[in-house]
C-alpha atoms as a PDB file:
ATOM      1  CA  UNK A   1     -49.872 -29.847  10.813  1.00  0.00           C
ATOM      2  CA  UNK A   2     -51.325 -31.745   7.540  1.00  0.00           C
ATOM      3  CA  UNK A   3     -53.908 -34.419   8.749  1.00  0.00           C
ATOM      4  CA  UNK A   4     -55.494 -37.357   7.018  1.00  0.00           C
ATOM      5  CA  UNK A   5     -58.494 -38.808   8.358  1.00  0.00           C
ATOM      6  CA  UNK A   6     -60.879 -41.295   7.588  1.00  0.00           C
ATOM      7  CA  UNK A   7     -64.631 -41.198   7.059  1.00  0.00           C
ATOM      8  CA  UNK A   8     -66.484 -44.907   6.991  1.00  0.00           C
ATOM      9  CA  UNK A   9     -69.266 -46.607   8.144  1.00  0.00           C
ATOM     10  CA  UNK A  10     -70.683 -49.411   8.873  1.00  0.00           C
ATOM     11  CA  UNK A  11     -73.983 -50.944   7.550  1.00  0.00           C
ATOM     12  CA  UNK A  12     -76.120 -54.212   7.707  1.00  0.00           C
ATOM     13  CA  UNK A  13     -76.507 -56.700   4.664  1.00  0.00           C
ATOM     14  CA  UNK A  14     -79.271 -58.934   4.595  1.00  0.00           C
ATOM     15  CA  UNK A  15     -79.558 -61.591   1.112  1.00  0.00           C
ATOM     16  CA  UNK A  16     -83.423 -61.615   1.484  1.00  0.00           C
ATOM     17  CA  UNK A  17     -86.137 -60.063   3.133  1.00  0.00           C
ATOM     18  CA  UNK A  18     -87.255 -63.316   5.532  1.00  0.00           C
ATOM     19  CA  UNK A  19     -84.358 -62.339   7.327  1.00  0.00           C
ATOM     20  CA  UNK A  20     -85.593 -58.701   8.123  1.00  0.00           C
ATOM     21  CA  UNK A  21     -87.232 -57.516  11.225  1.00  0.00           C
ATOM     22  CA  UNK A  22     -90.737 -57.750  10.969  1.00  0.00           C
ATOM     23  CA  UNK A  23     -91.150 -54.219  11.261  1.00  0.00           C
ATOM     24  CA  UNK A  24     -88.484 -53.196   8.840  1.00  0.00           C
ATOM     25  CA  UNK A  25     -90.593 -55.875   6.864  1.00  0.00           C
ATOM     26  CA  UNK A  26     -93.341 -53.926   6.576  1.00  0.00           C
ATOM     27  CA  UNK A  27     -91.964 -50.608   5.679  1.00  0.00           C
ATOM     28  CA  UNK A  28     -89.465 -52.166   2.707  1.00  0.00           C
ATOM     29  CA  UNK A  29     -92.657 -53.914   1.710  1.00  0.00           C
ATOM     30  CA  UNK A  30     -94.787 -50.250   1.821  1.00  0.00           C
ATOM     31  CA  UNK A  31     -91.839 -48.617  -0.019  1.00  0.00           C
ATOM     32  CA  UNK A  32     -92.256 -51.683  -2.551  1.00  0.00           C
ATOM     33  CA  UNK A  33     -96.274 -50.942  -3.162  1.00  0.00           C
ATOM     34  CA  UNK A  34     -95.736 -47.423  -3.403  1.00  0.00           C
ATOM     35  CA  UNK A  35     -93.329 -47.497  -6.307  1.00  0.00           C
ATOM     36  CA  UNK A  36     -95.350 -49.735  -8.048  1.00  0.00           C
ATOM     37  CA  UNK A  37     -97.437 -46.183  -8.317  1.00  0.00           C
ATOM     38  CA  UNK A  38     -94.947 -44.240  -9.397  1.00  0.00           C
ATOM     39  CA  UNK A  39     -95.690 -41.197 -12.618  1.00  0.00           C
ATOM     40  CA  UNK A  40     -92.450 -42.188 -14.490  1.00  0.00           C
ATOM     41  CA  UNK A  41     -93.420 -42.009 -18.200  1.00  0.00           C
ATOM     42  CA  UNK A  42     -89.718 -40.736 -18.868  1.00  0.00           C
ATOM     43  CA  UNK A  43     -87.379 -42.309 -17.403  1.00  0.00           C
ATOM     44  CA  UNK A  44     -89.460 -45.897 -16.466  1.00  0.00           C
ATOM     45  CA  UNK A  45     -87.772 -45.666 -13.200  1.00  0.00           C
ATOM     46  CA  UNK A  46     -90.180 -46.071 -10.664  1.00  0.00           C
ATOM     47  CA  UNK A  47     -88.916 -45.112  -6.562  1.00  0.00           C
ATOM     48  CA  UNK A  48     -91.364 -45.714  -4.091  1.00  0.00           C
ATOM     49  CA  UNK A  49     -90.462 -44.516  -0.288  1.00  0.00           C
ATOM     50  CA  UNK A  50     -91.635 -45.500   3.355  1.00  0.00           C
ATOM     51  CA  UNK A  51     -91.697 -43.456   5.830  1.00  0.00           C
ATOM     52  CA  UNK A  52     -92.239 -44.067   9.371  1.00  0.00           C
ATOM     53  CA  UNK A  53     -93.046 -41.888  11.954  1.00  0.00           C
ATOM     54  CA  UNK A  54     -92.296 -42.462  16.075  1.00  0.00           C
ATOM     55  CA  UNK A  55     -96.044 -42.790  16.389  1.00  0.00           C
ATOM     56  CA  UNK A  56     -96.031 -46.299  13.969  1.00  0.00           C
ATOM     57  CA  UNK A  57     -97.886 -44.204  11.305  1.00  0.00           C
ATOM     58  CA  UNK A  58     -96.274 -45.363   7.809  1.00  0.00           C
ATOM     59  CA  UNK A  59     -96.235 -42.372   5.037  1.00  0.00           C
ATOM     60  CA  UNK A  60     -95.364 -43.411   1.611  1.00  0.00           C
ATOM     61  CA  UNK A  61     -94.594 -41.329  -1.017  1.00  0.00           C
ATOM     62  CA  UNK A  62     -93.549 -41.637  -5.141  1.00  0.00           C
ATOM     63  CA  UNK A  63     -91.096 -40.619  -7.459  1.00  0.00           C
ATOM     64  CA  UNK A  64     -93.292 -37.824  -9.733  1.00  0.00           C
ATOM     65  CA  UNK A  65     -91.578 -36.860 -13.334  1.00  0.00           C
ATOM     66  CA  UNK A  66     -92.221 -33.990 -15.363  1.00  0.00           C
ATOM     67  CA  UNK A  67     -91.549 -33.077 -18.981  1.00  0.00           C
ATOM     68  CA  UNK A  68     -89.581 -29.436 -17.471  1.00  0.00           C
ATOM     69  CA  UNK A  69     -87.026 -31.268 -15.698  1.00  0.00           C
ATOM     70  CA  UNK A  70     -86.357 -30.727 -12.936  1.00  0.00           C
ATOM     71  CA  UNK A  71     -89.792 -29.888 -12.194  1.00  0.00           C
ATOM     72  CA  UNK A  72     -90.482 -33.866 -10.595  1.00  0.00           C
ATOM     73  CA  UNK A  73     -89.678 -35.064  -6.775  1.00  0.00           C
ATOM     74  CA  UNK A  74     -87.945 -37.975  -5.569  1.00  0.00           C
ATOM     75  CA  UNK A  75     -90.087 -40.514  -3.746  1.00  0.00           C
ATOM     76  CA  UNK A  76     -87.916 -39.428  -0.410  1.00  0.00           C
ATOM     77  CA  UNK A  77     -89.033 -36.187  -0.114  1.00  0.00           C
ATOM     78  CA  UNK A  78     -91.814 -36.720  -1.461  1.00  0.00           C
ATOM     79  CA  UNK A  79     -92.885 -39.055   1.888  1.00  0.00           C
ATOM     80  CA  UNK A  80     -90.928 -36.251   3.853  1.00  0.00           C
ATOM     81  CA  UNK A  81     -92.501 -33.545   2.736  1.00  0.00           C
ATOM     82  CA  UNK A  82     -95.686 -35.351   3.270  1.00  0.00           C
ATOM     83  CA  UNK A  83     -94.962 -36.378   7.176  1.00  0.00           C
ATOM     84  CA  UNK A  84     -94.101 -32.940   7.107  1.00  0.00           C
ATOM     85  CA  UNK A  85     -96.954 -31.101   6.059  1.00  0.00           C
ATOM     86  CA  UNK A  86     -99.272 -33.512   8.032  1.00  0.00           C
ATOM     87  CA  UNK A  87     -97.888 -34.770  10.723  1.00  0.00           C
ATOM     88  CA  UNK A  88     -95.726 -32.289  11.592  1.00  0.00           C
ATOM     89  CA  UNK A  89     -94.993 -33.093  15.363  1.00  0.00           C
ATOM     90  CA  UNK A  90     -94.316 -37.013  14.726  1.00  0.00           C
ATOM     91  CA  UNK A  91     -90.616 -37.684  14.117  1.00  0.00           C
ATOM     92  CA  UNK A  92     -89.312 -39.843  11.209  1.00  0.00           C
ATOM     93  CA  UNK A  93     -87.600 -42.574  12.687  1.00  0.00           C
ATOM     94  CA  UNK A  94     -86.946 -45.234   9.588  1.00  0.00           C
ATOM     95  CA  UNK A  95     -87.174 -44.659   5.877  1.00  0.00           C
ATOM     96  CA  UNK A  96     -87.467 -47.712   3.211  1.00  0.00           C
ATOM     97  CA  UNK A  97     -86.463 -47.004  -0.290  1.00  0.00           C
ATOM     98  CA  UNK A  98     -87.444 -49.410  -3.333  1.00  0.00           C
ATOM     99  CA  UNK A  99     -87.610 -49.105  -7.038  1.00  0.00           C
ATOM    100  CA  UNK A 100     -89.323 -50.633 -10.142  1.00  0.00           C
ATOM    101  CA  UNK A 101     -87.105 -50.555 -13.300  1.00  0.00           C
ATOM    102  CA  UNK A 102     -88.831 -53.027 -16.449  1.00  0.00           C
ATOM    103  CA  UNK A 103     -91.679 -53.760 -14.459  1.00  0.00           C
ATOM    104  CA  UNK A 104     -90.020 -55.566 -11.670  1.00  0.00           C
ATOM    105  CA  UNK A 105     -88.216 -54.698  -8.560  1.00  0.00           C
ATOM    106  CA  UNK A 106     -84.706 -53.628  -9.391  1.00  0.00           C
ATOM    107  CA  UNK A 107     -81.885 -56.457  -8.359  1.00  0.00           C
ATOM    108  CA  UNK A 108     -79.563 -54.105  -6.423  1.00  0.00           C
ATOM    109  CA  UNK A 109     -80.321 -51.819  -3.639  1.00  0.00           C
ATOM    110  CA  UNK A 110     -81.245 -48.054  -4.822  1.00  0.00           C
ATOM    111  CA  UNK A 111     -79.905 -45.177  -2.494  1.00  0.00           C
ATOM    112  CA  UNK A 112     -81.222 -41.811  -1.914  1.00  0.00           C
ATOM    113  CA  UNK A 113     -79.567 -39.488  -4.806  1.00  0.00           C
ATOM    114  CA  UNK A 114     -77.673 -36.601  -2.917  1.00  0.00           C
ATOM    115  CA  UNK A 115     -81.036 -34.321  -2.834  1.00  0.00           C
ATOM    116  CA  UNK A 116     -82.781 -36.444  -0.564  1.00  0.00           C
ATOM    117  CA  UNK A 117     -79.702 -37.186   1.569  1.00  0.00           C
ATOM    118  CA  UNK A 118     -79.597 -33.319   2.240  1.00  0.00           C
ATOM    119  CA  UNK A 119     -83.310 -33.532   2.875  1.00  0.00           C
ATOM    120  CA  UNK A 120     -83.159 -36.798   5.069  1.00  0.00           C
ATOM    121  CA  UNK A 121     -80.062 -35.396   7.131  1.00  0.00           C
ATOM    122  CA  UNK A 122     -82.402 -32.418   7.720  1.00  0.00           C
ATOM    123  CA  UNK A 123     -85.144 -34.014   9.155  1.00  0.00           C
ATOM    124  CA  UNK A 124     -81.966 -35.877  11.847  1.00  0.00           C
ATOM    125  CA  UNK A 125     -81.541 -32.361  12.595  1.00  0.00           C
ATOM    126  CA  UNK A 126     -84.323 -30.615  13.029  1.00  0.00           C
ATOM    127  CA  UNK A 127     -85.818 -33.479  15.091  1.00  0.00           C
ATOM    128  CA  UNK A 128     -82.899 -34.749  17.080  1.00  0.00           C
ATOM    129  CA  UNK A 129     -82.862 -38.463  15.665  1.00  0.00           C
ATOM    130  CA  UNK A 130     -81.367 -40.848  13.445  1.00  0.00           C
ATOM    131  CA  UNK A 131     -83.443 -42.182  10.670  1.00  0.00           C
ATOM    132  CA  UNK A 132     -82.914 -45.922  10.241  1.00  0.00           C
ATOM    133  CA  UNK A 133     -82.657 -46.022   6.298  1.00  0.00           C
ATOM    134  CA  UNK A 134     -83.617 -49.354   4.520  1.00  0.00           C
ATOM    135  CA  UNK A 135     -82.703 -49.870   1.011  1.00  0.00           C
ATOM    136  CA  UNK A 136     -84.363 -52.982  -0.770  1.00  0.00           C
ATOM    137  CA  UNK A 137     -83.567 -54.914  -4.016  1.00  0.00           C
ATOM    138  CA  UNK A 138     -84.279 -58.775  -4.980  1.00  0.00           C
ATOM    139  CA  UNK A 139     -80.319 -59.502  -4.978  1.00  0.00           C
ATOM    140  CA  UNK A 140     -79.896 -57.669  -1.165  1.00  0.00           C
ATOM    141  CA  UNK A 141     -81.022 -55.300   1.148  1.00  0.00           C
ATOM    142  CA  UNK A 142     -79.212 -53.065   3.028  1.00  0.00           C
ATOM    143  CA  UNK A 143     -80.188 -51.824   6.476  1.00  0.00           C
ATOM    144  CA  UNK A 144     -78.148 -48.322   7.262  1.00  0.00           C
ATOM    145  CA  UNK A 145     -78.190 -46.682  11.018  1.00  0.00           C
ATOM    146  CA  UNK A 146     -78.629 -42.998   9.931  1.00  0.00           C
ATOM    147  CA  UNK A 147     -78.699 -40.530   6.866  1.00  0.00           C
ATOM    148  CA  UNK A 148     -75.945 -39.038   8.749  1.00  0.00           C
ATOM    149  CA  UNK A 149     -73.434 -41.922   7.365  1.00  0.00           C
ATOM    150  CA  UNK A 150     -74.955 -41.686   3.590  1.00  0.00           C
ATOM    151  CA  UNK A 151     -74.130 -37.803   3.958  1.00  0.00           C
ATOM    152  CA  UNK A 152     -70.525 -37.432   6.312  1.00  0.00           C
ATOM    153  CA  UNK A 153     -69.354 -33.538   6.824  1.00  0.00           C
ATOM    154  CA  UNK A 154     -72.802 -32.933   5.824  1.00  0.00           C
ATOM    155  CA  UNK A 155     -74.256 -28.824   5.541  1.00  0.00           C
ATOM    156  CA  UNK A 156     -76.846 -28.469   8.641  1.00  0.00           C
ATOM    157  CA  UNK A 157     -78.579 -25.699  10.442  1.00  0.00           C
ATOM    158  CA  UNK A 158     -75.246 -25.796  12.440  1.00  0.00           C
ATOM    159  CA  UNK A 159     -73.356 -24.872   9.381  1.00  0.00           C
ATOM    160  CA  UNK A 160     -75.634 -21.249   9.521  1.00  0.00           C
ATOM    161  CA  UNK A 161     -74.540 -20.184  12.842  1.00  0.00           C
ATOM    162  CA  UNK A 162     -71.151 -18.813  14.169  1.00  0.00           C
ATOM    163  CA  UNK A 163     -72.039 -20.378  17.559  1.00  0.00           C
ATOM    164  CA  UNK A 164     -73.810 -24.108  16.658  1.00  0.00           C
ATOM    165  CA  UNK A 165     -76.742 -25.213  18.829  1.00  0.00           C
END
């Protein structure tokens, strides 16, 4: 039998930043500083990324470019891979994402380019949790439950196995 379903989400709209949680504040505000330190000399796209951990520890990381593309990182995994490397037992639980484009923070909200939705639904996996994602511009920002809904029928570790864990 032919079936049509449906894949949405829902999401959280907020027209400024007052109206944020104070500790969604402060990570949106971290992911602002840190791509104000971006390496873009290319593109003049600058991504800086939040991350933080259960513990309260805040990892940022920056979008790096290189003259071989695709030799540069996104600012996402960049903070990932960082959290990764050194904190490797304390989960993600929120990720901010904000970008500089003309020397000012871009108007709309920027999402995580497919890459770093792999990356991000990875770290739900591997670690059993749903990363809050928070995506900031001047005009909006939007506040997203879980990589999960940026990435639906996504490829996991589950995907690997002929019996899933």
């Amino acid at each position: 039998m032919k079936q049509e379903n449906i894949i949405s989400f829902t999401y959280k709209e907020f027209d400024n930043e007052e109206e944020l949680d104070p500790s969604d504040l402060e990570l949106l505000l971290s992911a602002r500083t840190a791509a104000a330190k971006a390496y873009a000399p290319y593109s003049q796209f600058m991504v800086g990324a939040a991350l933080r951990l259960e513990s309260g520890k805040i990892i940022t990381g920056t979008n790096v470019e290189n003259a071989a593309f695709p030799s540069g990182i996104c600012a996402e995994r960049n903070a990932i891979s960082n959290a990764a490397s050194n904190y490797p037992g304390d989960k993600p639980v929120a990720l901010a994402v904000a970008a500089y484009s003309e020397k000012e923070h871009s108007a709309e909200p920027v999402s995580p380019c497919g890459n770093c939705r792999q990356v991000i639904a990875e770290e739900e996996f591997r670690h059993k949790v749903k990363i809050k994602i928070i995506l900031g511009g001047k005009r909006k920002i939007r506040i997203i439950k879980s990589a999960g809904d940026l990435l639906p029928l996504q490829f996991n570790g589950n995907s690997l196995m002929v019996t899933p864990r």
